[in-house]
N, C-alpha and C. Protein backbone atom coordinates (compact mmCIF):
# COMPACT_ATOMS: atom_id res chain seq x y z
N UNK A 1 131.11 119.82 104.40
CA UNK A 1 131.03 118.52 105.03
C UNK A 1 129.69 118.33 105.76
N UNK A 2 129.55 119.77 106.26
CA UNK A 2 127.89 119.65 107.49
C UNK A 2 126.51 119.05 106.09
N UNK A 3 126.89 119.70 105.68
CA UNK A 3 125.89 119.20 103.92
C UNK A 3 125.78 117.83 103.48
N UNK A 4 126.88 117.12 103.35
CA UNK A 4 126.82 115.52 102.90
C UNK A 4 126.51 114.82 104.10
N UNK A 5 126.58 114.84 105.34
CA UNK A 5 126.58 114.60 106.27
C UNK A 5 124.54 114.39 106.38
N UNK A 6 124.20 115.91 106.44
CA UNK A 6 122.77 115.86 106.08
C UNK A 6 122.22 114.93 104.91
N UNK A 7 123.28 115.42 103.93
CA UNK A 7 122.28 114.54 102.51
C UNK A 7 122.15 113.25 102.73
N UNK A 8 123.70 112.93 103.59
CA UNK A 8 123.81 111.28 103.80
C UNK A 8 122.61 110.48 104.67
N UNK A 9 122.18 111.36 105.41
CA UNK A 9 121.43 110.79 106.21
C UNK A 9 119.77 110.76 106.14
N UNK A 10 119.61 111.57 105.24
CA UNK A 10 118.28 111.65 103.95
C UNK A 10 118.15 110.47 103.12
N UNK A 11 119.51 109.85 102.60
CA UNK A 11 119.74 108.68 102.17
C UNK A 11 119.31 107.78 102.50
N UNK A 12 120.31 107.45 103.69
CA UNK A 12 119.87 106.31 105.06
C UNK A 12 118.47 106.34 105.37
N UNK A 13 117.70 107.13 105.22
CA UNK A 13 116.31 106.80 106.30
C UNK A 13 115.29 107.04 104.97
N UNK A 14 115.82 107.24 103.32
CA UNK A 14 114.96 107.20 102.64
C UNK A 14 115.27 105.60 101.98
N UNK A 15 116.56 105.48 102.42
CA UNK A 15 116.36 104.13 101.52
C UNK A 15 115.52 103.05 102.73
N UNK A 16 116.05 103.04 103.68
CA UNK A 16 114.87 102.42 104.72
C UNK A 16 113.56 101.92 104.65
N UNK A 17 113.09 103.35 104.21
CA UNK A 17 111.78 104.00 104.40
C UNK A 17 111.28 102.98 102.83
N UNK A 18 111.74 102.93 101.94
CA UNK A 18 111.58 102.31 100.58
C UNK A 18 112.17 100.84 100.96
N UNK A 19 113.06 100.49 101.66
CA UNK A 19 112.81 99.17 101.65
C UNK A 19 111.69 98.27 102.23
N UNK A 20 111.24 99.30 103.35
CA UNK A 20 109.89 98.99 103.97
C UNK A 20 108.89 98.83 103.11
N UNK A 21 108.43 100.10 102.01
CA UNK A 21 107.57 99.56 101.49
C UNK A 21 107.48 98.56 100.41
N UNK A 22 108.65 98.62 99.76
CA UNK A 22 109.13 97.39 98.96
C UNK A 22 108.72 96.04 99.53
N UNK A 23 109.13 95.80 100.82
CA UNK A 23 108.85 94.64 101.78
C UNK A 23 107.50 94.39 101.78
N UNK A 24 106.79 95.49 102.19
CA UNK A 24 105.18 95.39 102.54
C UNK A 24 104.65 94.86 101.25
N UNK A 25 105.08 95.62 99.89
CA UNK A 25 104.25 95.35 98.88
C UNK A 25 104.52 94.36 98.17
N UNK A 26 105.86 93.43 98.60
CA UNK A 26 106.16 92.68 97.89
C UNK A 26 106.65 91.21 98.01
N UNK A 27 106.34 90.87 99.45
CA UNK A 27 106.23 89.54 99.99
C UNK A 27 105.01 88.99 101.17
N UNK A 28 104.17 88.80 100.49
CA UNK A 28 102.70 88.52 101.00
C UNK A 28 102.94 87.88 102.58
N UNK A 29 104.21 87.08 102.49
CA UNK A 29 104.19 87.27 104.30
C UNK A 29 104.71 87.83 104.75
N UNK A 30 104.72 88.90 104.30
CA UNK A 30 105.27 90.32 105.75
C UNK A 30 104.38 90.75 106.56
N UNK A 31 104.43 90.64 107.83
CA UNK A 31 103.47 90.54 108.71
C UNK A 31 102.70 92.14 109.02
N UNK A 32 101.27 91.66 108.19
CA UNK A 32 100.84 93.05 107.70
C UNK A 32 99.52 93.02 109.25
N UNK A 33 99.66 92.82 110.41
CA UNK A 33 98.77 92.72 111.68
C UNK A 33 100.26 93.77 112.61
N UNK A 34 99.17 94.51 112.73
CA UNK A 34 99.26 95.80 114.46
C UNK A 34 98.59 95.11 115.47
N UNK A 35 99.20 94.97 116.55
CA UNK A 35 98.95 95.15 117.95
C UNK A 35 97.06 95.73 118.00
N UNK A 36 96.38 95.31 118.22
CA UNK A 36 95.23 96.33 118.80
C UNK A 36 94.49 96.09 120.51
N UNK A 37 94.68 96.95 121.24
CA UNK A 37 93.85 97.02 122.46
C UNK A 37 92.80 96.37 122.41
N UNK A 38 92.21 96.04 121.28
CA UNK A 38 90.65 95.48 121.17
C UNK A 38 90.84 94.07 121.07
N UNK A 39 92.18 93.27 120.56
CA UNK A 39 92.05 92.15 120.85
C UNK A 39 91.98 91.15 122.27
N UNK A 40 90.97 90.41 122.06
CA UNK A 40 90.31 89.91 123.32
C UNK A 40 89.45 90.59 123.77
N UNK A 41 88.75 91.63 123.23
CA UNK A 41 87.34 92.30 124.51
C UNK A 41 86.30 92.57 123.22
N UNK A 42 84.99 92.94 123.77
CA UNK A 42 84.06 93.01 123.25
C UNK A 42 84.41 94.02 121.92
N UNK A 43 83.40 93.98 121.31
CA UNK A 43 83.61 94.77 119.92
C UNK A 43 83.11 96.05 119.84
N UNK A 44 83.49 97.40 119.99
CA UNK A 44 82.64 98.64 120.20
C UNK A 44 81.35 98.45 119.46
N UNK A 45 80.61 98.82 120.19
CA UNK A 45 79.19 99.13 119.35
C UNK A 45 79.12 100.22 118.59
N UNK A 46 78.15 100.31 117.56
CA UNK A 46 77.77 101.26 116.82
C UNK A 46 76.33 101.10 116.03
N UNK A 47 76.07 101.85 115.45
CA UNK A 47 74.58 102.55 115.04
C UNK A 47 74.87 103.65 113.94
N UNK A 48 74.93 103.09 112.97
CA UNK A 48 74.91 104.38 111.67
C UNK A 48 74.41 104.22 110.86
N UNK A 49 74.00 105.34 109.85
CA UNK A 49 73.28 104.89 109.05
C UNK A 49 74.15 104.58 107.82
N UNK A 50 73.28 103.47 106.80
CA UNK A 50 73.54 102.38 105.86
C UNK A 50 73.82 103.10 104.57
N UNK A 51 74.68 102.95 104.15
CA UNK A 51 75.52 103.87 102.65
C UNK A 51 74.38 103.21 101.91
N UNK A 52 73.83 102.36 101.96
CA UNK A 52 73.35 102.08 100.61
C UNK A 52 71.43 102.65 100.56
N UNK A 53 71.22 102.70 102.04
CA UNK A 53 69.67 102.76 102.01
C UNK A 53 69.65 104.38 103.15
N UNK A 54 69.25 105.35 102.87
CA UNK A 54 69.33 106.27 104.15
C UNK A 54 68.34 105.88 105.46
N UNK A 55 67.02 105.21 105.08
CA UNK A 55 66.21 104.49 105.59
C UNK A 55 66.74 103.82 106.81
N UNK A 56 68.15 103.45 106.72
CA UNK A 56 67.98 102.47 107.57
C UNK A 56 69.73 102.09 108.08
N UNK A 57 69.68 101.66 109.28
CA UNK A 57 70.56 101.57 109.93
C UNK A 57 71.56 100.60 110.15
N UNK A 58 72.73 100.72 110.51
CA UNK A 58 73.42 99.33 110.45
C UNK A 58 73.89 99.58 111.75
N UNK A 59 73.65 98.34 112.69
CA UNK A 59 73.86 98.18 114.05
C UNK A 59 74.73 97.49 114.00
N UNK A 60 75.79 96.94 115.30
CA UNK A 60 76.82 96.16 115.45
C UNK A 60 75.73 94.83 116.38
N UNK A 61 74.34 95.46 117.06
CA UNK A 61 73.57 94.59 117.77
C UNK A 61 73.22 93.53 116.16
N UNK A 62 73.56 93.89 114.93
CA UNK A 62 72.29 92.69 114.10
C UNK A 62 73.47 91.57 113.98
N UNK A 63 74.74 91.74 114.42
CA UNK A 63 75.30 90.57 114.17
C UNK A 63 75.89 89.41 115.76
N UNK A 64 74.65 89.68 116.50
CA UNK A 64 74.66 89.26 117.58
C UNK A 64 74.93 87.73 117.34
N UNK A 65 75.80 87.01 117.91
CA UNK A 65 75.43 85.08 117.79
C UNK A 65 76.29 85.41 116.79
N UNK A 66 77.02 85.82 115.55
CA UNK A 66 77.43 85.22 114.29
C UNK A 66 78.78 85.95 114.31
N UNK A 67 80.00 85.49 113.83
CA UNK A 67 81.19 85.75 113.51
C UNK A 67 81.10 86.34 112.08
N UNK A 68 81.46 87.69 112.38
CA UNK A 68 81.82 88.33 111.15
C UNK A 68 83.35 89.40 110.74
N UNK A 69 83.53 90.01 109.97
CA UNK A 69 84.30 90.29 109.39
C UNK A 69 83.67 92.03 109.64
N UNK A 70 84.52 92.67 110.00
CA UNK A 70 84.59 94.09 109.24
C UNK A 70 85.69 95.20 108.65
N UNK A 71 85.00 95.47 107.96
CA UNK A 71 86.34 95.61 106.84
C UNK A 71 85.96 97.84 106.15
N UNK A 72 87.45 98.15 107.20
CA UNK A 72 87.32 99.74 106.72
C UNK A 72 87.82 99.96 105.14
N UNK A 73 86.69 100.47 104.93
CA UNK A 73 87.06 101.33 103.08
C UNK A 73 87.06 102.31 103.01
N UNK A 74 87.17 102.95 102.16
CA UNK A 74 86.87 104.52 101.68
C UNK A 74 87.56 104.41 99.53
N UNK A 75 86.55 105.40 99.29
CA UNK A 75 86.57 105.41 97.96
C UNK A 75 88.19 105.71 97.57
N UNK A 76 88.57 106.84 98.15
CA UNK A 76 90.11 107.86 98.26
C UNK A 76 91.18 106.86 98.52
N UNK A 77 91.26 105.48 98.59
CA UNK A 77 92.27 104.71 99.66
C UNK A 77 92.52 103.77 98.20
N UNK A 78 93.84 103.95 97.75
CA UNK A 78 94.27 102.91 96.78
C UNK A 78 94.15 101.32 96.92
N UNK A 79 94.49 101.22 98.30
CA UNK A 79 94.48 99.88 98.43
C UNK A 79 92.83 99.02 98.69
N UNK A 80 92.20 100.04 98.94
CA UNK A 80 91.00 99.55 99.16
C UNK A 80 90.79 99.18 97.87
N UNK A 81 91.05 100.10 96.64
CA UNK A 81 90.64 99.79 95.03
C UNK A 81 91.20 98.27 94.85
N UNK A 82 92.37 98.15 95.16
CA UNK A 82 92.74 96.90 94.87
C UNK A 82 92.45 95.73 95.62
N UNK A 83 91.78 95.87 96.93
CA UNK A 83 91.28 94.59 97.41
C UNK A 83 90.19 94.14 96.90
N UNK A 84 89.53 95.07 96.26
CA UNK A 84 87.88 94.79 95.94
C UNK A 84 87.46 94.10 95.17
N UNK A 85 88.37 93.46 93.81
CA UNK A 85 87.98 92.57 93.11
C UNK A 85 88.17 91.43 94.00
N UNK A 86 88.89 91.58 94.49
CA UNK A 86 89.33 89.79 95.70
C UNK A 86 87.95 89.62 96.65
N UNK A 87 87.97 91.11 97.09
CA UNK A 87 86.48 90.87 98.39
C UNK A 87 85.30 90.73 97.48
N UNK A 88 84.79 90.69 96.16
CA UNK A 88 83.76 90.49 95.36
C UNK A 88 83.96 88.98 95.59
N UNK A 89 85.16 88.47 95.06
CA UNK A 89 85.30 87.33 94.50
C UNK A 89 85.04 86.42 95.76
N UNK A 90 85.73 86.31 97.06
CA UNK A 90 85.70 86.20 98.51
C UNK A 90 84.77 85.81 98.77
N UNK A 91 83.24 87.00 98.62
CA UNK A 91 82.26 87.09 98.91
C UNK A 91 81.35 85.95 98.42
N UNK A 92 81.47 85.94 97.16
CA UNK A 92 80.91 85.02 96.32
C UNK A 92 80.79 83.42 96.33
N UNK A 93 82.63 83.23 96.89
CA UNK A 93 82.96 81.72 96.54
C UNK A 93 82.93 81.18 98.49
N UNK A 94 82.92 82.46 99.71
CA UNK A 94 82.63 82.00 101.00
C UNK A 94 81.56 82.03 101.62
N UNK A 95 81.56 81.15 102.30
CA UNK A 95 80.61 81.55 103.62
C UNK A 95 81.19 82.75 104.77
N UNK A 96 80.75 84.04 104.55
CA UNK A 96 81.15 84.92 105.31
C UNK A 96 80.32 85.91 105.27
N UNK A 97 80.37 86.60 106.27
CA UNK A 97 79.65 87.74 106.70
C UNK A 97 80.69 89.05 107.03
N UNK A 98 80.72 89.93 105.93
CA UNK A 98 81.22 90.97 105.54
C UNK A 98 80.62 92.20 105.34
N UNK A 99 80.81 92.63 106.86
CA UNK A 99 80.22 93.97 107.15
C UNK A 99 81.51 95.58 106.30
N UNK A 100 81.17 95.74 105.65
CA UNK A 100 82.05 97.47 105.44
C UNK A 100 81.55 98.62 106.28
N UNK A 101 82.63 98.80 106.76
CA UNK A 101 82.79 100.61 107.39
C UNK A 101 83.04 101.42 106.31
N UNK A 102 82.10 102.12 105.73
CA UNK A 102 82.89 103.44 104.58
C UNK A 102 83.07 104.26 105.74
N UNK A 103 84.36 104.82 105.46
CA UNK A 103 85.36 105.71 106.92
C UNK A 103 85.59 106.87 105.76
N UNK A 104 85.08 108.09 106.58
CA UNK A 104 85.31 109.53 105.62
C UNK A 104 85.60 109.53 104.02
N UNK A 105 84.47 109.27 104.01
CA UNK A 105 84.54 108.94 102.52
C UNK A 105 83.12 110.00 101.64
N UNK A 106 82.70 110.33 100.98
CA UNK A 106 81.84 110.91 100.27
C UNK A 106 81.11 110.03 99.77
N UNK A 107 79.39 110.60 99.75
CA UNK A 107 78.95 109.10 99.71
C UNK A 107 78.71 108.64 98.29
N UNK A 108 78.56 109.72 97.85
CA UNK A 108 78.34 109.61 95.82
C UNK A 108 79.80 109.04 95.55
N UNK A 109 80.78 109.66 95.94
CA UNK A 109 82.18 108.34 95.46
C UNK A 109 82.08 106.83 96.07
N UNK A 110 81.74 106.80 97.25
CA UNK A 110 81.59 105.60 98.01
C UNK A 110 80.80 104.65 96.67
N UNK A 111 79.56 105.30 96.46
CA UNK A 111 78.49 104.45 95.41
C UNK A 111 78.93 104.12 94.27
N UNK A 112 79.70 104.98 93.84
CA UNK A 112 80.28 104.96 92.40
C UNK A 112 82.13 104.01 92.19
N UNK A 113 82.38 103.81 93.33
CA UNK A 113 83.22 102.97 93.44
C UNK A 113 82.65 101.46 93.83
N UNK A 114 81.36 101.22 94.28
CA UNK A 114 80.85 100.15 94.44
C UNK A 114 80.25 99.67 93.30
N UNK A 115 79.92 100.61 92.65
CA UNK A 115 79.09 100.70 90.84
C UNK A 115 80.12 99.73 90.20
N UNK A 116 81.34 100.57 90.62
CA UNK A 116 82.38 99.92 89.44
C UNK A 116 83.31 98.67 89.92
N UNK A 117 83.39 98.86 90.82
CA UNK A 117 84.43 97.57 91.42
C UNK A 117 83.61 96.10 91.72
N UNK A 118 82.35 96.78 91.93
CA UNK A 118 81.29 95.59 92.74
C UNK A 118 81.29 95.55 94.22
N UNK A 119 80.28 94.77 94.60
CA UNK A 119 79.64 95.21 96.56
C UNK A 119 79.61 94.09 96.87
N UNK A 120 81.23 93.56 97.76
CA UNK A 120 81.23 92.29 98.09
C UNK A 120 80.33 92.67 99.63
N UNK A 121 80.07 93.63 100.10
CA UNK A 121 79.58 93.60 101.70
C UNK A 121 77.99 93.01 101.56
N UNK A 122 77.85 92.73 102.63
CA UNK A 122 76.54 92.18 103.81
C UNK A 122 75.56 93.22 103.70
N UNK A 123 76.25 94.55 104.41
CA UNK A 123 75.91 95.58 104.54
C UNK A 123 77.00 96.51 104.80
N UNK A 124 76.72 98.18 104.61
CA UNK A 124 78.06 98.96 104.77
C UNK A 124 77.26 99.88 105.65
N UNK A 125 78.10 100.07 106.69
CA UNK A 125 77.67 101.44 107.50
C UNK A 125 78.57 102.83 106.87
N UNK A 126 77.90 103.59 106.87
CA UNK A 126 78.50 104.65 106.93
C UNK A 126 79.23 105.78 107.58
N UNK A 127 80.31 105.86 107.79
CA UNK A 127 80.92 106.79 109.16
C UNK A 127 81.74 107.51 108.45
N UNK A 128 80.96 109.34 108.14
CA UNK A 128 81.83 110.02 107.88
C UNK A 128 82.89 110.73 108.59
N UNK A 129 81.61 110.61 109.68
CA UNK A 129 82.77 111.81 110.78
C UNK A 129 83.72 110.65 112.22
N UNK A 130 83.50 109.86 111.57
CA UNK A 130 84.40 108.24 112.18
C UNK A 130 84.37 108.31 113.58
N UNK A 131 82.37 108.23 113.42
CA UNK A 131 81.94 108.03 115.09
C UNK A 131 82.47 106.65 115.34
N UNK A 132 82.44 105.40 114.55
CA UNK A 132 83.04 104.35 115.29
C UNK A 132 84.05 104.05 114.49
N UNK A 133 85.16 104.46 113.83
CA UNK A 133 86.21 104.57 113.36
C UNK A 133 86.76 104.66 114.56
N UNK A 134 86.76 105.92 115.56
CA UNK A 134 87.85 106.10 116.69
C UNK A 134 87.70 104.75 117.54
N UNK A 135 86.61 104.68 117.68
CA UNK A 135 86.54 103.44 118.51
C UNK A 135 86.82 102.31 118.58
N UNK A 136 87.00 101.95 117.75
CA UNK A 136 87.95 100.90 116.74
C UNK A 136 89.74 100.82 116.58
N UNK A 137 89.66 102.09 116.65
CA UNK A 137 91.21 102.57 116.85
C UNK A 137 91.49 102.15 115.04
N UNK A 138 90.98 102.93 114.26
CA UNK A 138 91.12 103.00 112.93
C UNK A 138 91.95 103.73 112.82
N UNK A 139 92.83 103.65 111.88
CA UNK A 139 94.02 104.81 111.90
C UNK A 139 94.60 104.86 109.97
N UNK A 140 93.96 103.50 109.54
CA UNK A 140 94.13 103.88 107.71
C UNK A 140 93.54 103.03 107.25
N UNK A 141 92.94 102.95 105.97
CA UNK A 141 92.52 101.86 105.29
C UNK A 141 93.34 101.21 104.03
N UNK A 142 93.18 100.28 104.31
CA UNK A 142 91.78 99.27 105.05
C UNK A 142 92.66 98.35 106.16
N UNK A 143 91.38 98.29 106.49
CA UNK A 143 92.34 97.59 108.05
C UNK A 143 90.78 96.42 108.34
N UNK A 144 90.94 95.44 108.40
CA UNK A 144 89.98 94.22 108.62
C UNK A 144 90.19 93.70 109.79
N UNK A 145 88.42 93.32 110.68
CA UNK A 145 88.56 93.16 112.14
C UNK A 145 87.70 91.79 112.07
N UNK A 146 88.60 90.65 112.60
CA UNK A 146 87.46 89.40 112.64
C UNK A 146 86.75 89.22 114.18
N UNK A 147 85.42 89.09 114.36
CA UNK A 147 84.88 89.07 115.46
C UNK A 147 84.12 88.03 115.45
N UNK A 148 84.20 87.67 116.58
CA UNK A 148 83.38 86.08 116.91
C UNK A 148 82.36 85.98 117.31
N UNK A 149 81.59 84.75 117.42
CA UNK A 149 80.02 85.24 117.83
C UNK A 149 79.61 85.52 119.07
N UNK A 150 80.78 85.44 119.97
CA UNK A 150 79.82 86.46 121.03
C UNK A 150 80.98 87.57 121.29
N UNK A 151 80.83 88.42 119.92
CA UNK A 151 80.98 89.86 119.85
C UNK A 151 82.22 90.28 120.56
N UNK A 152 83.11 89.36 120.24
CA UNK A 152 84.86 89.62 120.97
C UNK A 152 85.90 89.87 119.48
N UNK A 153 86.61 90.86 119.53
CA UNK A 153 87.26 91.42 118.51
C UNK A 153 88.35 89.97 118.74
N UNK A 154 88.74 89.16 117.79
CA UNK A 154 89.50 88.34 117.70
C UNK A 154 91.01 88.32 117.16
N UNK A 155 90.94 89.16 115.72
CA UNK A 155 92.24 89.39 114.77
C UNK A 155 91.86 90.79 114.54
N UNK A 156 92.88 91.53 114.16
CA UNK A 156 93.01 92.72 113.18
C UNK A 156 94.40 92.54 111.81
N UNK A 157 93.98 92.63 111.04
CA UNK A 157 94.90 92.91 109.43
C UNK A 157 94.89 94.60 109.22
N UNK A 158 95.97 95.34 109.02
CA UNK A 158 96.18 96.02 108.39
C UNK A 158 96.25 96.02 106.87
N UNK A 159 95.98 96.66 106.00
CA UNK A 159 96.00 96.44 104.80
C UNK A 159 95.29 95.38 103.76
N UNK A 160 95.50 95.07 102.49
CA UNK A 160 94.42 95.33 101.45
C UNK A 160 94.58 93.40 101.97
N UNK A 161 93.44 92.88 101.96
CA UNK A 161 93.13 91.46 101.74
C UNK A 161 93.40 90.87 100.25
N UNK A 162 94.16 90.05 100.40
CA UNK A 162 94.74 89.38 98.81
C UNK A 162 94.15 87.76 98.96
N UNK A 163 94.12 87.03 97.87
CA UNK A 163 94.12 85.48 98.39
C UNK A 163 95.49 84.83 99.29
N UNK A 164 96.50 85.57 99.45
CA UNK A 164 97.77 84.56 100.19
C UNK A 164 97.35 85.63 101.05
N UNK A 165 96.77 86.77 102.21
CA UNK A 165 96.43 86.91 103.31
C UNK A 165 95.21 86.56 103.89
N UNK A 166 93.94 86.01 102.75
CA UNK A 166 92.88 85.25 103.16
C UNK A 166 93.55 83.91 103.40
N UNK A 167 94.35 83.22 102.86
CA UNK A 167 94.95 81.78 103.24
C UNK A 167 95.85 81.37 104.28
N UNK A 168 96.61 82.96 104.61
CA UNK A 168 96.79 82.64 105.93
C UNK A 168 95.99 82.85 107.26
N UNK A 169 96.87 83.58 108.18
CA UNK A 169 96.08 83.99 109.15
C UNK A 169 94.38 84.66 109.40
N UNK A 170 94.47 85.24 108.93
CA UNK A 170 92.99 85.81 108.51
C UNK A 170 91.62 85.13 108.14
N UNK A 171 92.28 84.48 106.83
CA UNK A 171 91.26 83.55 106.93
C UNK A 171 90.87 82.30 107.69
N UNK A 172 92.05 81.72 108.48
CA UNK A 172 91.98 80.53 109.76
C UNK A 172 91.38 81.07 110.46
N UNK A 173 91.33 82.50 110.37
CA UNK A 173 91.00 83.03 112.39
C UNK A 173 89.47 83.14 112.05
N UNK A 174 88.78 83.76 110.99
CA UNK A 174 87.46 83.89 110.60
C UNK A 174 86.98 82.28 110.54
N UNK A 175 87.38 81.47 109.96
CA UNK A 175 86.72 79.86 109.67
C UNK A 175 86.94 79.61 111.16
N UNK A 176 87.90 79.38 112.16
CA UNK A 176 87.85 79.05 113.52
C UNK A 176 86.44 79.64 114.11
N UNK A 177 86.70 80.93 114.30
CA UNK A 177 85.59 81.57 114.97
C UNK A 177 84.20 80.96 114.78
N UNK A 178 84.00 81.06 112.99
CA UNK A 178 82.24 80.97 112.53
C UNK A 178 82.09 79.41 112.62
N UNK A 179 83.23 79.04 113.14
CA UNK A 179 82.70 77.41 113.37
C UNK A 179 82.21 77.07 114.53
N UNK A 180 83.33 77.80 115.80
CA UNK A 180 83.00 77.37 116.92
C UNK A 180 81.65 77.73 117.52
N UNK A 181 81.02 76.60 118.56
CA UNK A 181 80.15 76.97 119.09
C UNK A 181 79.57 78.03 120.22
């Protein structure tokens, strides 16, 4: 009896556990936004160097005055694979400024997943050892942070950007921001 009792309850918290992700993956308004400490205050700074150029640096100071977007990837992160034709496409058909964090990622995969998927970013910083990952309170990817132009963390999204989470929230809160004065 002590046995079914156990199995039963392996049951219970696996079927749970699968209806959750069933939910997540399968009704675009399931409310895919966490709580973050950072909403409402300034945006951590950072300084790293640029995945694409070693030359040269990507500051959080160059997007001083302008509402932008930043958006954690990594090559290893499924869902990042699947947002990326959308953030190409995104990129292309908006007015936006789309900074990438590559977060512990390798940088020859990082490149070679940008080779193949395409490079919807602005610019990408690089953070292997997730000097401003912690600071951010990054915890998986991809997780997208909209910030306004005077450098106040506004929204956070957990998870992969689709067109029905650019049409909702996400994308109102980015067009609000880069409008206001």
């Amino acid at each position: 009896m002590k046995k079914f009792a156990v199995f039963a309850g392996f049951i219970v918290v696996a079927s749970l556990l699968g209806w959750a992700v069933w939910k997540s993956m399968d009704d675009p308004s399931y409310v895919r936004t966490i709580p973050s400490p950072l909403i409402g205050k300034p945006a951590p700074a950072f300084d790293l160097p640029s995945l694409l150029d070693e030359g040269q640096r990507v500051s959080s100071e160059q997007f001083r005055g302008k509402a932008w977007l930043l958006n954690v990837w990594g090559s290893w992160c499924p869902e990042c694979w699947r947002e990326q034709p959308y953030l190409v496409e995104l990129a292309g058909s908006e007015d936006i400024l789309l900074v990438g964090l590559n977060w512990r990622d390798e940088k020859v995969d990082a490149l070679a997943m940008l080779r193949r998927a395409g490079n919807p970013f602005d610019v990408i910083a690089y953070d292997y050892d997730s000097e401003a990952a912690i600071d951010w309170g990054v915890y998986g990817a991809p997780e997208t942070f909209v910030i306004d132009k005077q450098g106040i963390v506004r929204y956070k999204h957990v998870g992969g950007i689709t067109p029905a989470v650019w049409a909702g929230e996400l994308g109102q809160k980015y067009r609000y921001y880069a409008a206001e004065d």
